[in-house]
C-alpha atoms as a PDB file:
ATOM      1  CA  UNK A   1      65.598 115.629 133.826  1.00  0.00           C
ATOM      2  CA  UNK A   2      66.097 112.370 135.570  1.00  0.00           C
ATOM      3  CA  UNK A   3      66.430 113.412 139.467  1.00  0.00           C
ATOM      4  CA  UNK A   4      68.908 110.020 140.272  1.00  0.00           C
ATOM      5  CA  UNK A   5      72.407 112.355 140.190  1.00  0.00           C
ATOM      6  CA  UNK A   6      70.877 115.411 141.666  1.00  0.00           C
ATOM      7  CA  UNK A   7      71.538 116.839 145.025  1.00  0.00           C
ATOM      8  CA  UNK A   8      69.254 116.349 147.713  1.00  0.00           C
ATOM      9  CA  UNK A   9      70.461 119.868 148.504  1.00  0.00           C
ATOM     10  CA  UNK A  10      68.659 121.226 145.468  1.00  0.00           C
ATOM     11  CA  UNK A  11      65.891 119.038 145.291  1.00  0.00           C
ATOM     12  CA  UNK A  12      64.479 118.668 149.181  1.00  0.00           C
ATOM     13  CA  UNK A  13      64.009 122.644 149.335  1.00  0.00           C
ATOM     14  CA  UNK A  14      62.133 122.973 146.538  1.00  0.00           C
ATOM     15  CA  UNK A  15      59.984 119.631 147.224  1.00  0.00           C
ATOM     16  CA  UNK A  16      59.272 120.817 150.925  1.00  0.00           C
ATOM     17  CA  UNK A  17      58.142 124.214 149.370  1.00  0.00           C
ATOM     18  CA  UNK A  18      55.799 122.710 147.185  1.00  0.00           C
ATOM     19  CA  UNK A  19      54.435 120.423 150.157  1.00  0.00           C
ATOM     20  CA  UNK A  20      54.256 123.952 152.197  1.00  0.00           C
ATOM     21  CA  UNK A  21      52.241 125.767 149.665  1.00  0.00           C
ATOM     22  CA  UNK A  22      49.489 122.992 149.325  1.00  0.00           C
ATOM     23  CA  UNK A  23      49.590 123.026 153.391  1.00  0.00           C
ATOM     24  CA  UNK A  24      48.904 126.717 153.829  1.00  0.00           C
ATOM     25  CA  UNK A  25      45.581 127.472 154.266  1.00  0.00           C
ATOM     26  CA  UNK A  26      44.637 123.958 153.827  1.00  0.00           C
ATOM     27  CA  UNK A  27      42.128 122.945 151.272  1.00  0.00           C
ATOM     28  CA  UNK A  28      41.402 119.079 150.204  1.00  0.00           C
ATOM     29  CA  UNK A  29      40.332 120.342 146.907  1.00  0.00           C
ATOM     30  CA  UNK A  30      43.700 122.216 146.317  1.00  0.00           C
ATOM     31  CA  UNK A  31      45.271 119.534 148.057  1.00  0.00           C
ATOM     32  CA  UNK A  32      44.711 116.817 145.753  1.00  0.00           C
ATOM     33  CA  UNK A  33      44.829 118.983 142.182  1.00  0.00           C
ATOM     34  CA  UNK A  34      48.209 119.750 143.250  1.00  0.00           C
ATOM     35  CA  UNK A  35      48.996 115.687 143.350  1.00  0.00           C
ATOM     36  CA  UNK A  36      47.226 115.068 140.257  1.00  0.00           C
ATOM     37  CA  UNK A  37      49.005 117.871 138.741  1.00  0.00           C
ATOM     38  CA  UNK A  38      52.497 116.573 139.787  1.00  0.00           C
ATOM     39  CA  UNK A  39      51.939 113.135 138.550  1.00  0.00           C
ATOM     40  CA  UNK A  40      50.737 114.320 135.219  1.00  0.00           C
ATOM     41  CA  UNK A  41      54.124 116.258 134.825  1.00  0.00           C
ATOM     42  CA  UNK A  42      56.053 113.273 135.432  1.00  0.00           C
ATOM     43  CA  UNK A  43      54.077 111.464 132.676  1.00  0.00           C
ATOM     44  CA  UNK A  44      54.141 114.331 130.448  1.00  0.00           C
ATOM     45  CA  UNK A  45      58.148 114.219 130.903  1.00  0.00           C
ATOM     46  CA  UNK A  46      58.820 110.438 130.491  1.00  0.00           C
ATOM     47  CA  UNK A  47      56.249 110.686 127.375  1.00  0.00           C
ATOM     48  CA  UNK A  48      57.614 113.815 125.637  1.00  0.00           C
ATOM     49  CA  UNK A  49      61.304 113.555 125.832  1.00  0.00           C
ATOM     50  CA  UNK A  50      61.061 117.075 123.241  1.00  0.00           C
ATOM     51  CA  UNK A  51      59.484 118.446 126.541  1.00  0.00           C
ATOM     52  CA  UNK A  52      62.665 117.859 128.527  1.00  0.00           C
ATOM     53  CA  UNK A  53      64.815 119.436 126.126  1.00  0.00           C
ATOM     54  CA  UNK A  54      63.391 122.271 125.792  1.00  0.00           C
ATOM     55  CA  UNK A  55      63.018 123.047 129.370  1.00  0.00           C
ATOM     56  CA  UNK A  56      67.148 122.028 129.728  1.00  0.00           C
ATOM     57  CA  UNK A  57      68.136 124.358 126.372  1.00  0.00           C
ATOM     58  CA  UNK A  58      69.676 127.135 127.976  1.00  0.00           C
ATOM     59  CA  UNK A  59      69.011 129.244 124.612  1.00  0.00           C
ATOM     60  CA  UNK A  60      65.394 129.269 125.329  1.00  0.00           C
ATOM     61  CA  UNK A  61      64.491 132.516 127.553  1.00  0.00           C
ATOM     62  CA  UNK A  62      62.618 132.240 130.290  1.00  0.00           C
ATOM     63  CA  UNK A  63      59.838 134.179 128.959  1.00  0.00           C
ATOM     64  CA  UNK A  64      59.836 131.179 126.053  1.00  0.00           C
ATOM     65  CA  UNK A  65      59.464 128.731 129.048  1.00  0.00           C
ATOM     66  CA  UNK A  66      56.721 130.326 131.145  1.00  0.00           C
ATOM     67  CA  UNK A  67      54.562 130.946 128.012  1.00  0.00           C
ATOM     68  CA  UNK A  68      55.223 127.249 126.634  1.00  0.00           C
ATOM     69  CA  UNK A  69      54.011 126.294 130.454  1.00  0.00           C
ATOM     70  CA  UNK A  70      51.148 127.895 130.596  1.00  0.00           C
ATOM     71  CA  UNK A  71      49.913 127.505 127.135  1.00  0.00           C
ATOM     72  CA  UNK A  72      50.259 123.477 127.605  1.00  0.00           C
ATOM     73  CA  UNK A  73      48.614 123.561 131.219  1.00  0.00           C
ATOM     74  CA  UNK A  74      47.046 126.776 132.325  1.00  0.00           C
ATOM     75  CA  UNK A  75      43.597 125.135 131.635  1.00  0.00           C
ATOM     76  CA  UNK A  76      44.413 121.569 133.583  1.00  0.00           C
ATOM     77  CA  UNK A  77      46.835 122.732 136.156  1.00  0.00           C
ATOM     78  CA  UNK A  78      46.053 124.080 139.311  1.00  0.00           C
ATOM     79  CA  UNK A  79      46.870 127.883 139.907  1.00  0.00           C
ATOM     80  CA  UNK A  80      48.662 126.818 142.105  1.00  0.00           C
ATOM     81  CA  UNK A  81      51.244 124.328 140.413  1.00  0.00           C
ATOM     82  CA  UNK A  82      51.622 126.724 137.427  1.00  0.00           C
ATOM     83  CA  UNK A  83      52.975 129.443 140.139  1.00  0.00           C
ATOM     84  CA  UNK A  84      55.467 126.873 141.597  1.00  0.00           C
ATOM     85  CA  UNK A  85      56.513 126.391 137.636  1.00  0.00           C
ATOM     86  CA  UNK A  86      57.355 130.081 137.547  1.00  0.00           C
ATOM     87  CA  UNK A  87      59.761 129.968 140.197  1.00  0.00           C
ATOM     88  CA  UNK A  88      61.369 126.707 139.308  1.00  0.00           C
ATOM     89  CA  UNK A  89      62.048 129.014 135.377  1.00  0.00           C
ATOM     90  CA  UNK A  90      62.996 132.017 137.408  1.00  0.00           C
ATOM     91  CA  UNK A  91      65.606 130.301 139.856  1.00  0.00           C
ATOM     92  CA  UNK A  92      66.922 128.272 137.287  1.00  0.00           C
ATOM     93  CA  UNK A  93      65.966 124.731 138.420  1.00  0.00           C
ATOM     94  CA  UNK A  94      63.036 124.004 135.857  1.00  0.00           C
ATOM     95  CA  UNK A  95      65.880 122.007 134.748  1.00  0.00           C
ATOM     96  CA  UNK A  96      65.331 119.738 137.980  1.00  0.00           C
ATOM     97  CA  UNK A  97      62.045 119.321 137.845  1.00  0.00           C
ATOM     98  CA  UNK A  98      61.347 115.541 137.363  1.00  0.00           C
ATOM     99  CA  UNK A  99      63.798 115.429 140.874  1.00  0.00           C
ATOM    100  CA  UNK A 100      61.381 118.056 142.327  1.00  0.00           C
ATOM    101  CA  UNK A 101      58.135 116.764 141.635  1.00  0.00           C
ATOM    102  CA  UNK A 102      59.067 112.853 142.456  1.00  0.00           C
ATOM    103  CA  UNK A 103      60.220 114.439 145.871  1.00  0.00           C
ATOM    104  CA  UNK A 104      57.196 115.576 146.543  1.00  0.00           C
ATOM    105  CA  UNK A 105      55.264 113.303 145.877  1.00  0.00           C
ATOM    106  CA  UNK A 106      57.341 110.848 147.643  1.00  0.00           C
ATOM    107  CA  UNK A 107      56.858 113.012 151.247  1.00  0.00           C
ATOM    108  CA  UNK A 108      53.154 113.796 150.522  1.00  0.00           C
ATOM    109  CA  UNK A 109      52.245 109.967 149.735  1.00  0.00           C
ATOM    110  CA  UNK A 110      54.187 108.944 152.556  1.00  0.00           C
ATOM    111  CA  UNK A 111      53.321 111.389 154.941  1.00  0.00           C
ATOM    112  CA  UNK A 112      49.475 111.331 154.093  1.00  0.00           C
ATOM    113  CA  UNK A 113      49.644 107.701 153.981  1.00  0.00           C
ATOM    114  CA  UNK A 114      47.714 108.476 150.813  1.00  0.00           C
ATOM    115  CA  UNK A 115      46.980 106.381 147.766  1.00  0.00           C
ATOM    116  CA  UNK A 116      46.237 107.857 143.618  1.00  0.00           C
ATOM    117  CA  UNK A 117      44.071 104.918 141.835  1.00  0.00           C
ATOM    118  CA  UNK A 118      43.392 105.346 138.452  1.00  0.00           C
ATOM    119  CA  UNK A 119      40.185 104.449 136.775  1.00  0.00           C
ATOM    120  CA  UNK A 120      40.259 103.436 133.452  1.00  0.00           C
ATOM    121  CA  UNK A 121      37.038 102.780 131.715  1.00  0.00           C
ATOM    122  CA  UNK A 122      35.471 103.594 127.656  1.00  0.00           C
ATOM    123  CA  UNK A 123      32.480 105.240 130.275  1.00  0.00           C
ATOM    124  CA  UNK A 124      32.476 108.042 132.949  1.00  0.00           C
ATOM    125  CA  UNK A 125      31.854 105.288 136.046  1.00  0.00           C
ATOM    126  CA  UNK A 126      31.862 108.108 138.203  1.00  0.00           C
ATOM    127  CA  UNK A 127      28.135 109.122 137.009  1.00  0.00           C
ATOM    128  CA  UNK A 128      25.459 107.603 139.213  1.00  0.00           C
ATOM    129  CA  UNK A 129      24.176 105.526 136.189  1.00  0.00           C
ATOM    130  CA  UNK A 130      26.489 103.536 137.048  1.00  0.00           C
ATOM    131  CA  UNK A 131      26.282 102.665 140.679  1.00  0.00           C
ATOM    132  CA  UNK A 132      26.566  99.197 140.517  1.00  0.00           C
ATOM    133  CA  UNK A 133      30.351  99.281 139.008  1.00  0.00           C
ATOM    134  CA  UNK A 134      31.143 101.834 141.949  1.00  0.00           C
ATOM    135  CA  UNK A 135      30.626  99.799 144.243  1.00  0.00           C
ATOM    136  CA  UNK A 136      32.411  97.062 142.552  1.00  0.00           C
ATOM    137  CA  UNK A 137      35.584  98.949 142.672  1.00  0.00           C
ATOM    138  CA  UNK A 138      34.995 100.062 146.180  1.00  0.00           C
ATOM    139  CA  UNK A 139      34.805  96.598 147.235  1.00  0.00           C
ATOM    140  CA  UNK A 140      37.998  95.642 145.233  1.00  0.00           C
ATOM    141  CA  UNK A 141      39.648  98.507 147.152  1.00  0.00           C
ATOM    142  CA  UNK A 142      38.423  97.571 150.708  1.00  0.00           C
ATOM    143  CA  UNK A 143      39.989  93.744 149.939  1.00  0.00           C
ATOM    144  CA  UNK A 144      43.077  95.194 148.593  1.00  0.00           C
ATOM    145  CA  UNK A 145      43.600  97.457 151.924  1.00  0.00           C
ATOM    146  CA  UNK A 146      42.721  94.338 153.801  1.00  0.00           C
ATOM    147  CA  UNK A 147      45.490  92.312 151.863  1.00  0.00           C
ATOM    148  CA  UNK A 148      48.440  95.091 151.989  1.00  0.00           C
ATOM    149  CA  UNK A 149      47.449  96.455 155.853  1.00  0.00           C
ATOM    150  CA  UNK A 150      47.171  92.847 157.504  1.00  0.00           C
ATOM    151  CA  UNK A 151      44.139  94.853 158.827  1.00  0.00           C
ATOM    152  CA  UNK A 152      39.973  94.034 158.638  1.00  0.00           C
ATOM    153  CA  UNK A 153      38.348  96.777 156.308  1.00  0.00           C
ATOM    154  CA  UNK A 154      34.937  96.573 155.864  1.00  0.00           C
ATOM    155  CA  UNK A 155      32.732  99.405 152.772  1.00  0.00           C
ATOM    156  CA  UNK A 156      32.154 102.018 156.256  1.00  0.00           C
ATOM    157  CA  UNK A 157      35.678 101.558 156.854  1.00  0.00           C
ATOM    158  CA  UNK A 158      37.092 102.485 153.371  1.00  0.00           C
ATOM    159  CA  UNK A 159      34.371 105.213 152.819  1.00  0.00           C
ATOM    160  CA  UNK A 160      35.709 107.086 156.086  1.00  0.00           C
ATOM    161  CA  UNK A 161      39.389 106.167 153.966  1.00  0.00           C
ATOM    162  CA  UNK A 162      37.973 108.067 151.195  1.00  0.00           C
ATOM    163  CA  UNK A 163      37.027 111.110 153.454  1.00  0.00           C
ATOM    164  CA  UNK A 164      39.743 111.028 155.066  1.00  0.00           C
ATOM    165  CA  UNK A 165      41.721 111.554 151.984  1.00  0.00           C
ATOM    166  CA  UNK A 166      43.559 108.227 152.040  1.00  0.00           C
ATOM    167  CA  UNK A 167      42.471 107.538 148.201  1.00  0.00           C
ATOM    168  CA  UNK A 168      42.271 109.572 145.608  1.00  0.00           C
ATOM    169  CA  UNK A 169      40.362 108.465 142.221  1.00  0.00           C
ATOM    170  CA  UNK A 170      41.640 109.901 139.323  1.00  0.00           C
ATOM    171  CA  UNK A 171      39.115 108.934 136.132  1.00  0.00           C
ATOM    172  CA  UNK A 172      40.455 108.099 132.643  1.00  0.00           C
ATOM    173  CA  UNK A 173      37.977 107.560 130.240  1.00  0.00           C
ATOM    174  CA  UNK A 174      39.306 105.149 127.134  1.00  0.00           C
ATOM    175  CA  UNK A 175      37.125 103.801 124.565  1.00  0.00           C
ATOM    176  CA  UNK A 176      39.117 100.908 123.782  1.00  0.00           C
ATOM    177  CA  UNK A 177      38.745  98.981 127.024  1.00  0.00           C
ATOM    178  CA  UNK A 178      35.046  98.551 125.377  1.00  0.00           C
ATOM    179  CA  UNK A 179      33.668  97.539 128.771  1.00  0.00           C
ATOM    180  CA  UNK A 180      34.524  96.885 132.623  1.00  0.00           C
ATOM    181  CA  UNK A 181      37.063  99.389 134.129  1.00  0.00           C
ATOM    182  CA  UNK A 182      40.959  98.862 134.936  1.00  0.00           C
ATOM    183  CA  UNK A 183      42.417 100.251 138.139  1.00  0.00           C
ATOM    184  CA  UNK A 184      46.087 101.634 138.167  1.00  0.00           C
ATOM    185  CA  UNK A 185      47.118 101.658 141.662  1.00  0.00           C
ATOM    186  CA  UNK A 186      49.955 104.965 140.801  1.00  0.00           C
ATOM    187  CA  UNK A 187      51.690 104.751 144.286  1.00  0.00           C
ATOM    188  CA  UNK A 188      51.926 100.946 144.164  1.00  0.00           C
ATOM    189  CA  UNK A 189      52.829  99.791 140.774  1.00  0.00           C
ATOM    190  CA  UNK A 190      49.661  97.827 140.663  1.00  0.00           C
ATOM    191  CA  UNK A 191      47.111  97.521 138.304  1.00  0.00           C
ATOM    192  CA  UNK A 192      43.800  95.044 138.407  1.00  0.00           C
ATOM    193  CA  UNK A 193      42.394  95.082 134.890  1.00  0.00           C
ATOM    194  CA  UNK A 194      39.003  93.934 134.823  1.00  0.00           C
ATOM    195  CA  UNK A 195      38.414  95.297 131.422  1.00  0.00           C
ATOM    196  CA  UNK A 196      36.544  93.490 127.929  1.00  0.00           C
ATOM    197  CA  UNK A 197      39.308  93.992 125.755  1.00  0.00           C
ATOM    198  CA  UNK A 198      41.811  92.237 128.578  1.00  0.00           C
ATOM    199  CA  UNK A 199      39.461  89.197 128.558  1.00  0.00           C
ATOM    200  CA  UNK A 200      39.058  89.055 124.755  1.00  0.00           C
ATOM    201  CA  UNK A 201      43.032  89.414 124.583  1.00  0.00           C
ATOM    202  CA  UNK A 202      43.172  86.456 127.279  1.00  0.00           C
ATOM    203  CA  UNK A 203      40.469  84.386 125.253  1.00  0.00           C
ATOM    204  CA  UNK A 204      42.833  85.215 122.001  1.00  0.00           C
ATOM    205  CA  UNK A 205      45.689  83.853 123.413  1.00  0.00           C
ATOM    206  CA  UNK A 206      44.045  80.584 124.649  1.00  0.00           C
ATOM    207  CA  UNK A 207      42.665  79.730 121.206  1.00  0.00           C
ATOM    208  CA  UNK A 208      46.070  80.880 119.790  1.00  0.00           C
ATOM    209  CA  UNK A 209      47.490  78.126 121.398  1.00  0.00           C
ATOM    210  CA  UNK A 210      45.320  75.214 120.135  1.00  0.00           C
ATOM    211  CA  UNK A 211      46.346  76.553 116.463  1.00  0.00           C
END
């Protein structure tokens, strides 16, 4: 379902009409399920090549598709997204959906300016018990907008960035980081791992080498 060899002619329609839908009646909540939706089908895709396949077999009916859709996401997915599913299955393009989706999210990121940062952590950080690592990862943001803008961006400055949609954070909760938290800048191909089990790894490898 790799989008590289298909038309622009098929893809930008669809892409735009996805961008359209999540711009009607305009609603931040929708607005950003809809991202986090689209970048969890691309994952999905690259991680479950059986996925692809049988989305592409033509001998599957489209009643087979729709059901296998909404049986895998109806209780993650926006309403939404699922809808926008449909009609890719009913005009016979589910087949370009990896195209589709990285379409769209290459307008919306670029057009919003917007950034997805995943948190990675073996905790929910996002509970007020732990304030203190919050804030640690808001600063780390602030000094990364500083580095990649050229521009001075003080904790005010990248809270009004968070309500003005410029960053999303998506949480992923993983007990095997043990500690700390790891953030996977999405739309950047960046990731600052600040993590227990990173250090211990690093620590492993340094008395590795004196063996």
């Amino acid at each position: 379902m790799s989008g590289k060899g298909t038309s622009e002619k098929i893809v930008g329609p669809y892409a735009y009409a996805l961008l359209k839908l999540i711009y009607t009646d305009f609603n931040i909540n929708v607005f950003t399920n809809v991202i986090l939706d689209a970048f969890e089908i691309l994952l999905v895709l690259r991680r479950f090549p059986d996925i692809e396949k049988f989305l592409k077999n033509p001998t599957n009916t489209n009643t087979k598709k729709k059901k296998f859709l909404n049986t895998t996401f109806k209780k993650s997915f926006d309403q939404r997204t699922l809808n926008f599913l449909m009609l890719l299955i009913d005009n016979k393009r589910i087949d370009c959906l990896e195209s589709i989706v990285f379409r769209f999210l290459e307008i919306v990121l670029k057009t919003t300016n917007h950034f997805l940062v995943e948190v990675e952590a073996a905790v929910n950080l996002f509970d007020p018990i732990y304030a203190w690592n919050q804030q640690k990862i808001y600063n780390i943001l602030a000094n990364w907008f500083k580095k990649t803008r050229n521009t001075e961006i003080n904790y005010s400055d990248l809270v009004k960035c968070f309500i003005g949609n410029r960053v999303t954070l998506k949480l992923k909760v993983n007990p095997s980081v043990i500690g700390g938290f790891k953030l996977n800048f999405k739309t950047q191909s960046k990731v600052i791992d600040l993590t227990i089990a990173n250090k211990i790894r690093e620590i492993s490898m340094i008395l590795g080498s004196y063996n």
